[in-house]
PDB file of N, CA and C in Angstrom:
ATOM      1  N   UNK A   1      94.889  42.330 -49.991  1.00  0.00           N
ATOM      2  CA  UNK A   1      95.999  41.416 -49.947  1.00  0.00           C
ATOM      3  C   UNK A   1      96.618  41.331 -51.348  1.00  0.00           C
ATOM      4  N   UNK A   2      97.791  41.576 -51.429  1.00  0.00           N
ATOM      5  CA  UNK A   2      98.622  41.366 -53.100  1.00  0.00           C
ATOM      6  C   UNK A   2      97.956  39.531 -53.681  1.00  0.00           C
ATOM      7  N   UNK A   3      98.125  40.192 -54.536  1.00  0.00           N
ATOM      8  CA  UNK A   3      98.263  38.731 -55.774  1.00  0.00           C
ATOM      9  C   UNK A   3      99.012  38.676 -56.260  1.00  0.00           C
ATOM     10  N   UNK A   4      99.600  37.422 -56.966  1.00  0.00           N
ATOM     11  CA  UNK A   4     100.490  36.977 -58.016  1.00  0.00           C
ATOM     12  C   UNK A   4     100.265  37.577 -58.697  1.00  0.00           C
ATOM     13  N   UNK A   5     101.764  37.512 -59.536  1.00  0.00           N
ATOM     14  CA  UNK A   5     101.988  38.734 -60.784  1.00  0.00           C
ATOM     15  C   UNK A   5     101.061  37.706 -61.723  1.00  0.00           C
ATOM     16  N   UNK A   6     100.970  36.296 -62.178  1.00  0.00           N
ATOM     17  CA  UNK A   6      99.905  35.603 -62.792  1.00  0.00           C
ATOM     18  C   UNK A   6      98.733  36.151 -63.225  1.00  0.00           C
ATOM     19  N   UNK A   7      97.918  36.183 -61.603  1.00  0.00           N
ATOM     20  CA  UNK A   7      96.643  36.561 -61.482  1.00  0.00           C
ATOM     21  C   UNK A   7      96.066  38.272 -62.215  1.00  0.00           C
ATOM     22  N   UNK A   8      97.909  38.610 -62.264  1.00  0.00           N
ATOM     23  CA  UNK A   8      96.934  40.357 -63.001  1.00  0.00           C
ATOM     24  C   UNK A   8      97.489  40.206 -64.240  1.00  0.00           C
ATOM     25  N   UNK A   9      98.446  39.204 -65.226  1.00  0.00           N
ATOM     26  CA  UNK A   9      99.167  38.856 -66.146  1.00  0.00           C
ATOM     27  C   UNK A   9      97.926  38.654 -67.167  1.00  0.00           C
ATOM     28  N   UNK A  10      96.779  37.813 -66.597  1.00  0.00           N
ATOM     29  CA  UNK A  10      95.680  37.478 -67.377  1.00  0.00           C
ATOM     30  C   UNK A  10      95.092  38.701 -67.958  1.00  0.00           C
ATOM     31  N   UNK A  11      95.078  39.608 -66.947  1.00  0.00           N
ATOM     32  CA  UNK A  11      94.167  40.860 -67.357  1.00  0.00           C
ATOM     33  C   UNK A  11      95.011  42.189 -67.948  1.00  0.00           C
ATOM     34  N   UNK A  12      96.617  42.235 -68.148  1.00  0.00           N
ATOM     35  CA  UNK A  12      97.086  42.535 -68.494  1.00  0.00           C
ATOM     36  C   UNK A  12      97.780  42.496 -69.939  1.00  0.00           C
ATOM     37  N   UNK A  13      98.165  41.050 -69.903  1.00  0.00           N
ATOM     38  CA  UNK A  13      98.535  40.790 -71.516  1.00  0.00           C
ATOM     39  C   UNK A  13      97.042  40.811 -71.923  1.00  0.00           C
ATOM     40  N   UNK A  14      95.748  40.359 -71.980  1.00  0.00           N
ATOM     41  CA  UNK A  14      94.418  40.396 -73.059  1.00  0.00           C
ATOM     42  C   UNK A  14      94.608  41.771 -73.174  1.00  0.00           C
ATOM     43  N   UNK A  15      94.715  42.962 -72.297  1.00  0.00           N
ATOM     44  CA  UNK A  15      94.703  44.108 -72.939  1.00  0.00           C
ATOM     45  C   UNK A  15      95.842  44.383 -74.230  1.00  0.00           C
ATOM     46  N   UNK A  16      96.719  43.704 -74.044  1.00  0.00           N
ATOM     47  CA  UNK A  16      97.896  44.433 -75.220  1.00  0.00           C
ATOM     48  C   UNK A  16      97.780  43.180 -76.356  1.00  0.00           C
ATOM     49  N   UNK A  17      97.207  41.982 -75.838  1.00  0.00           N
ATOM     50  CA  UNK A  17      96.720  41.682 -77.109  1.00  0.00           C
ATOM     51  C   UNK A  17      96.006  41.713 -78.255  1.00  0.00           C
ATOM     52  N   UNK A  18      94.880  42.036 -77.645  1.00  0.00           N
ATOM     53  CA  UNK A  18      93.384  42.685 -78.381  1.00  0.00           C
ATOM     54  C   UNK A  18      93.600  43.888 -78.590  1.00  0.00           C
ATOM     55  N   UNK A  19      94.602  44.790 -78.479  1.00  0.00           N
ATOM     56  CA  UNK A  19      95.013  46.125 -78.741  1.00  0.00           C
ATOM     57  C   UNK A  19      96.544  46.216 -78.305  1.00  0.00           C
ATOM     58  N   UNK A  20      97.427  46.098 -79.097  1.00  0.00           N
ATOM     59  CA  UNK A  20      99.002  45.868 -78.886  1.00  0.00           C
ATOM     60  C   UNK A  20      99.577  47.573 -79.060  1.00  0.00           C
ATOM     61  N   UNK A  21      98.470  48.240 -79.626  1.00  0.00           N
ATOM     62  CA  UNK A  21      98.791  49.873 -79.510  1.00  0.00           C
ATOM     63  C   UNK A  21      98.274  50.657 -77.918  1.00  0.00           C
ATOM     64  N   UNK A  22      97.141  50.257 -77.805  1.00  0.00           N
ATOM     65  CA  UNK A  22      96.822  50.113 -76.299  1.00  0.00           C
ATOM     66  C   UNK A  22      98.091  51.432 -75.457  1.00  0.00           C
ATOM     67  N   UNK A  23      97.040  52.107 -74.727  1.00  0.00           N
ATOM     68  CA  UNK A  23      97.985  52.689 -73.579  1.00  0.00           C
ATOM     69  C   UNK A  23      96.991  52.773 -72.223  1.00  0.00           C
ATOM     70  N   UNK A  24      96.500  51.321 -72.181  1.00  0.00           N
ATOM     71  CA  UNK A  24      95.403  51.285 -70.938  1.00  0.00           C
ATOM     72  C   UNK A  24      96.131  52.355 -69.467  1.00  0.00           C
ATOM     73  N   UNK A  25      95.066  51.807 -68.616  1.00  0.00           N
ATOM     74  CA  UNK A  25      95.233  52.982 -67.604  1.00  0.00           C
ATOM     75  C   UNK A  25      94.354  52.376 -66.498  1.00  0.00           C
ATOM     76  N   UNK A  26      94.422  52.660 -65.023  1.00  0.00           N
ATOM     77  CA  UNK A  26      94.135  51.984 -64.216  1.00  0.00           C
ATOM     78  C   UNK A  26      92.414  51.311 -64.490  1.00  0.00           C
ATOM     79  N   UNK A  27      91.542  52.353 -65.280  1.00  0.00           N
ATOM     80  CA  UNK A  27      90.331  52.273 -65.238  1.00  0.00           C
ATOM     81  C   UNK A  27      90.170  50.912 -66.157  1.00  0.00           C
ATOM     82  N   UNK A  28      90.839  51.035 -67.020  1.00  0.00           N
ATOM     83  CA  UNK A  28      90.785  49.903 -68.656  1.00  0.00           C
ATOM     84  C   UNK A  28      90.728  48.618 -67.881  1.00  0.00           C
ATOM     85  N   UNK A  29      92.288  48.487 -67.020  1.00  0.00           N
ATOM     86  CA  UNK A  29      92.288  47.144 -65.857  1.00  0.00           C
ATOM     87  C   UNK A  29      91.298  47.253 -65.075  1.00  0.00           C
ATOM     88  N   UNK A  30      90.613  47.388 -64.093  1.00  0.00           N
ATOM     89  CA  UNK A  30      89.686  47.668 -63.389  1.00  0.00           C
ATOM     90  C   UNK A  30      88.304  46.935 -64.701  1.00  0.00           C
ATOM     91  N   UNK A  31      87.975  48.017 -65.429  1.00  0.00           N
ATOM     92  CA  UNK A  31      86.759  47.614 -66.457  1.00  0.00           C
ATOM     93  C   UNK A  31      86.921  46.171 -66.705  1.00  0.00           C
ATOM     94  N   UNK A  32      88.490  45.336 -67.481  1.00  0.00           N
ATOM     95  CA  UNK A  32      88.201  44.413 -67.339  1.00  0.00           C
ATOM     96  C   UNK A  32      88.089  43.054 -66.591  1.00  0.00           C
ATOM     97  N   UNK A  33      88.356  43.381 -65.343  1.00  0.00           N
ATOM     98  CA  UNK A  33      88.049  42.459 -64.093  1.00  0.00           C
ATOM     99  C   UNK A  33      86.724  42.856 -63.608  1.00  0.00           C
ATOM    100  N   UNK A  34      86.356  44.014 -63.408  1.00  0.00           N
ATOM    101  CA  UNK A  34      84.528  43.708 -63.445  1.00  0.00           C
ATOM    102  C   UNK A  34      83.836  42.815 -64.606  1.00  0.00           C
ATOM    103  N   UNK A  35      84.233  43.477 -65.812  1.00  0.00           N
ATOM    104  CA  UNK A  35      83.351  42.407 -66.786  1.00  0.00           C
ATOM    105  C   UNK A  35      83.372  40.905 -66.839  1.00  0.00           C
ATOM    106  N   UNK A  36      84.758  40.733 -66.230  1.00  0.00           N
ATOM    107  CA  UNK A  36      84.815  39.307 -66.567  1.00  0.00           C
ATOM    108  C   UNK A  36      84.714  38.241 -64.775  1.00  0.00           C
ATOM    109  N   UNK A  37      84.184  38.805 -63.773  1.00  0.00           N
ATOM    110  CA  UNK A  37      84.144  38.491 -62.594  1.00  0.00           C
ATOM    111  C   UNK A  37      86.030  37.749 -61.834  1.00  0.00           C
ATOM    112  N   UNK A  38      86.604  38.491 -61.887  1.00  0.00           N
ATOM    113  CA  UNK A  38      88.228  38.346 -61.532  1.00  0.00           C
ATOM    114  C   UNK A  38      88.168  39.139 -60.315  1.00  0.00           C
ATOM    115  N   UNK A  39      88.886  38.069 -59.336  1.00  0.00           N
ATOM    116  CA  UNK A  39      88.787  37.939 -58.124  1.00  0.00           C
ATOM    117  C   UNK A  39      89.244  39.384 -57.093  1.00  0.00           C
ATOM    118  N   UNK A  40      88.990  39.380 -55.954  1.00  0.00           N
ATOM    119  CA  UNK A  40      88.846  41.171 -55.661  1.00  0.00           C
ATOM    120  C   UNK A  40      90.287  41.417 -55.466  1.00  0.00           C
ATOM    121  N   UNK A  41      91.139  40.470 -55.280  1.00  0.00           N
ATOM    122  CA  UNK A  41      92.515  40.763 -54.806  1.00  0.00           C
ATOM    123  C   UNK A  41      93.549  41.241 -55.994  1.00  0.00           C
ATOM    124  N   UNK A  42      93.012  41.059 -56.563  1.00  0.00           N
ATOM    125  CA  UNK A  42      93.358  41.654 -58.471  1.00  0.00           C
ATOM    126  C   UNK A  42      93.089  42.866 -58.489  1.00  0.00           C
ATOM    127  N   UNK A  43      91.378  42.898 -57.986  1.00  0.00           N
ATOM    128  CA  UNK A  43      90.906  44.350 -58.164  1.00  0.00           C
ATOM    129  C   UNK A  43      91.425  45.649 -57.166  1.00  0.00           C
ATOM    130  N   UNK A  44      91.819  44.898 -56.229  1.00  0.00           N
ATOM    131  CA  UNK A  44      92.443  45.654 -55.018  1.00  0.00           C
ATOM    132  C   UNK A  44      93.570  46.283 -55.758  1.00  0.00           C
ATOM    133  N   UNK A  45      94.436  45.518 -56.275  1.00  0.00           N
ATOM    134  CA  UNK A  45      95.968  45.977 -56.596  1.00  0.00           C
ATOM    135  C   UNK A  45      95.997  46.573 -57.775  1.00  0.00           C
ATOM    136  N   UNK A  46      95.008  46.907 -59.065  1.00  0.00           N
ATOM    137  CA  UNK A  46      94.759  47.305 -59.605  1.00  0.00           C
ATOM    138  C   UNK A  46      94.375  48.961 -59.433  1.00  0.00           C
ATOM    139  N   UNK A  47      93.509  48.983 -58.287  1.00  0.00           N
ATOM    140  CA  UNK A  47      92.808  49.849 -57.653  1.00  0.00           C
ATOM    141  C   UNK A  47      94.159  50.685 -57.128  1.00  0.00           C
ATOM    142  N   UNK A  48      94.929  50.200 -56.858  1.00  0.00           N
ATOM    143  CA  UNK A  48      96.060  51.350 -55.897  1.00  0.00           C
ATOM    144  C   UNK A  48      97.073  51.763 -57.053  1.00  0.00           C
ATOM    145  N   UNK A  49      96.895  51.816 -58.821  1.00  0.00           N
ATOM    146  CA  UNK A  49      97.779  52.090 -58.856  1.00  0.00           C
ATOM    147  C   UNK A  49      96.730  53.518 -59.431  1.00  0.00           C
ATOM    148  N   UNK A  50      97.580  54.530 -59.308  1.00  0.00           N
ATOM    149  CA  UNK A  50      97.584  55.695 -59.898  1.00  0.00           C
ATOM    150  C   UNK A  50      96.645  56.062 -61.232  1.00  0.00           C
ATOM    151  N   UNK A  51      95.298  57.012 -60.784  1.00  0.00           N
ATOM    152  CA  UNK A  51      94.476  57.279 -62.154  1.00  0.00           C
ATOM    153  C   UNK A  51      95.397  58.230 -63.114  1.00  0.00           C
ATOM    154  N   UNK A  52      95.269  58.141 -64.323  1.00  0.00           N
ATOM    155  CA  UNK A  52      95.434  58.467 -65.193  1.00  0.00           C
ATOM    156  C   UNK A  52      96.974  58.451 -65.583  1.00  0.00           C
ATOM    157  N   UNK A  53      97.669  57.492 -65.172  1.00  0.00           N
ATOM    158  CA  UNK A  53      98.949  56.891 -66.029  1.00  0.00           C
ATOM    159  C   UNK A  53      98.968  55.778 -66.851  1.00  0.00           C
ATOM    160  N   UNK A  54      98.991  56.297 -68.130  1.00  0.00           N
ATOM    161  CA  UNK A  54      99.079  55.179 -69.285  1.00  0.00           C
ATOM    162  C   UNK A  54     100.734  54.109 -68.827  1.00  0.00           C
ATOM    163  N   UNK A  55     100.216  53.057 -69.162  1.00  0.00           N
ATOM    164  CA  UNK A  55     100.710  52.287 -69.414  1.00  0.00           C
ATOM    165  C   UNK A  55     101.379  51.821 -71.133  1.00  0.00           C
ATOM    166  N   UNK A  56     102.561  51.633 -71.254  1.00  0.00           N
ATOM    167  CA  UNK A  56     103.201  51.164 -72.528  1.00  0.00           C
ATOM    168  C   UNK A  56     103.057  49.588 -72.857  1.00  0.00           C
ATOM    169  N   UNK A  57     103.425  49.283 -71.740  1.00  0.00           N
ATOM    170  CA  UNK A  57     103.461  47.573 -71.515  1.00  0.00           C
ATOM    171  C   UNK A  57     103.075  47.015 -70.838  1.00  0.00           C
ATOM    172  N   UNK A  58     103.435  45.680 -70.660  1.00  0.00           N
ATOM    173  CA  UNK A  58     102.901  44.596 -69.133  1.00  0.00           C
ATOM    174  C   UNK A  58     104.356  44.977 -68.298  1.00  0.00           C
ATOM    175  N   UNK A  59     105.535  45.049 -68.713  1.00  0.00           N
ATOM    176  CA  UNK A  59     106.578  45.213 -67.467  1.00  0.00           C
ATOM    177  C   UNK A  59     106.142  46.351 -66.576  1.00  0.00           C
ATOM    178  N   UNK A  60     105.831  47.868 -67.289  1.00  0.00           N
ATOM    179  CA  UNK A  60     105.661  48.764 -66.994  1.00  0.00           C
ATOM    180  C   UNK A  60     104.529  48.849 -65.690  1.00  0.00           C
ATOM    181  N   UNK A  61     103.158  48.091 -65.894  1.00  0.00           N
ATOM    182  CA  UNK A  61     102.483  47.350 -65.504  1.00  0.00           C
ATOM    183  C   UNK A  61     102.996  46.638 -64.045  1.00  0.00           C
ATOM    184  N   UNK A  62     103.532  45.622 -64.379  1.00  0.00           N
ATOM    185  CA  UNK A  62     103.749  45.436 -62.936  1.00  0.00           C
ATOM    186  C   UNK A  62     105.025  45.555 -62.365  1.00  0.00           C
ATOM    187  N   UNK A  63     106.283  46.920 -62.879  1.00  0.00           N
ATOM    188  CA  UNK A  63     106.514  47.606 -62.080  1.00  0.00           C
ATOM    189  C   UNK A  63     105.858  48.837 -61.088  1.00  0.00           C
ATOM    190  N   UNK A  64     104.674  49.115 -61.960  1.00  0.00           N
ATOM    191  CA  UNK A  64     103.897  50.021 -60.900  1.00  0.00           C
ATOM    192  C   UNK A  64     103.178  49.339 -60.131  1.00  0.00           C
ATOM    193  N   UNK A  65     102.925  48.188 -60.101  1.00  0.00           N
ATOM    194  CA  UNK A  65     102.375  47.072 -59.264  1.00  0.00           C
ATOM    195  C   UNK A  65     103.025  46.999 -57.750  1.00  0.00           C
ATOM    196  N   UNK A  66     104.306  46.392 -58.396  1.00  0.00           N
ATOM    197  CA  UNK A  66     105.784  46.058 -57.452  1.00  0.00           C
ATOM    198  C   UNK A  66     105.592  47.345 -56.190  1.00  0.00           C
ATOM    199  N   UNK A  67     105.598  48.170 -56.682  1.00  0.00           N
ATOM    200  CA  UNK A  67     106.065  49.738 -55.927  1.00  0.00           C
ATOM    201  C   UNK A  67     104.969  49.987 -55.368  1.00  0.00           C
ATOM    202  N   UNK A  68     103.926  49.554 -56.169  1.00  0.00           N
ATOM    203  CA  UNK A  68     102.463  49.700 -54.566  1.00  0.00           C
ATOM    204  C   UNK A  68     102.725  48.795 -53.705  1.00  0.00           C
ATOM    205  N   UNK A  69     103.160  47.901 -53.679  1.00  0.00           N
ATOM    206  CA  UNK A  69     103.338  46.543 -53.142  1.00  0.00           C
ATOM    207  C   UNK A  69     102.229  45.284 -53.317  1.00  0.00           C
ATOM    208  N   UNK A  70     101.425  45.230 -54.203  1.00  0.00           N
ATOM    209  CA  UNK A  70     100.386  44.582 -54.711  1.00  0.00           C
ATOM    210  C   UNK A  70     100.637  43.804 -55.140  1.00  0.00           C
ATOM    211  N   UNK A  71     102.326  43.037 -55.615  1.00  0.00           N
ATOM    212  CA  UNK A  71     102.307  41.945 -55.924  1.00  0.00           C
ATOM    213  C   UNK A  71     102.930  40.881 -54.842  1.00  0.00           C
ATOM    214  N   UNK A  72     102.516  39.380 -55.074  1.00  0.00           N
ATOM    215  CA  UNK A  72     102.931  38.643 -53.537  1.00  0.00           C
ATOM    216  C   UNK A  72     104.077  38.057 -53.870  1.00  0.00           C
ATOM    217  N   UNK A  73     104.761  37.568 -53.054  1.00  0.00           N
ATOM    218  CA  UNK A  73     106.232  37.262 -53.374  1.00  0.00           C
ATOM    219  C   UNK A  73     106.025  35.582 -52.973  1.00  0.00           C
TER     220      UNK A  73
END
């Protein structure tokens, strides 16, 4: 089931904060919602986007979100 753009915002901006050079990638998101116990509907939409496309940003982020359809309206 999609989640709020919120719910993956958390796990998205800590990545480009703690590393603002950062070009995470589906696995980086994924790694940090296991470590930190974040809920499966995060992990779901995380999970559908595409291995091995770096990411630049958080827009970038959840425009590839948008287009899986993983985020809820």
């Amino acid at each position: 089931m999609p989640a709020p753009w919120s719910a993956y915002a958390e796990v998205v901006d800590h990545i480009f904060r703690v590393a603002p050079e950062a070009t995470p990638t589906r696995s980086d998101f994924l790694d940090i919602c296991y470590a930190n116990d974040i809920e499966d509907d995060v992990i779901d939409g995380f999970d559908a986007l595409r291995e091995g496309v770096m990411f630049n940003n958080a827009d970038e982020v959840k425009a590839a979100l948008q287009q899986a359809g993983q985020i809820a309206e």
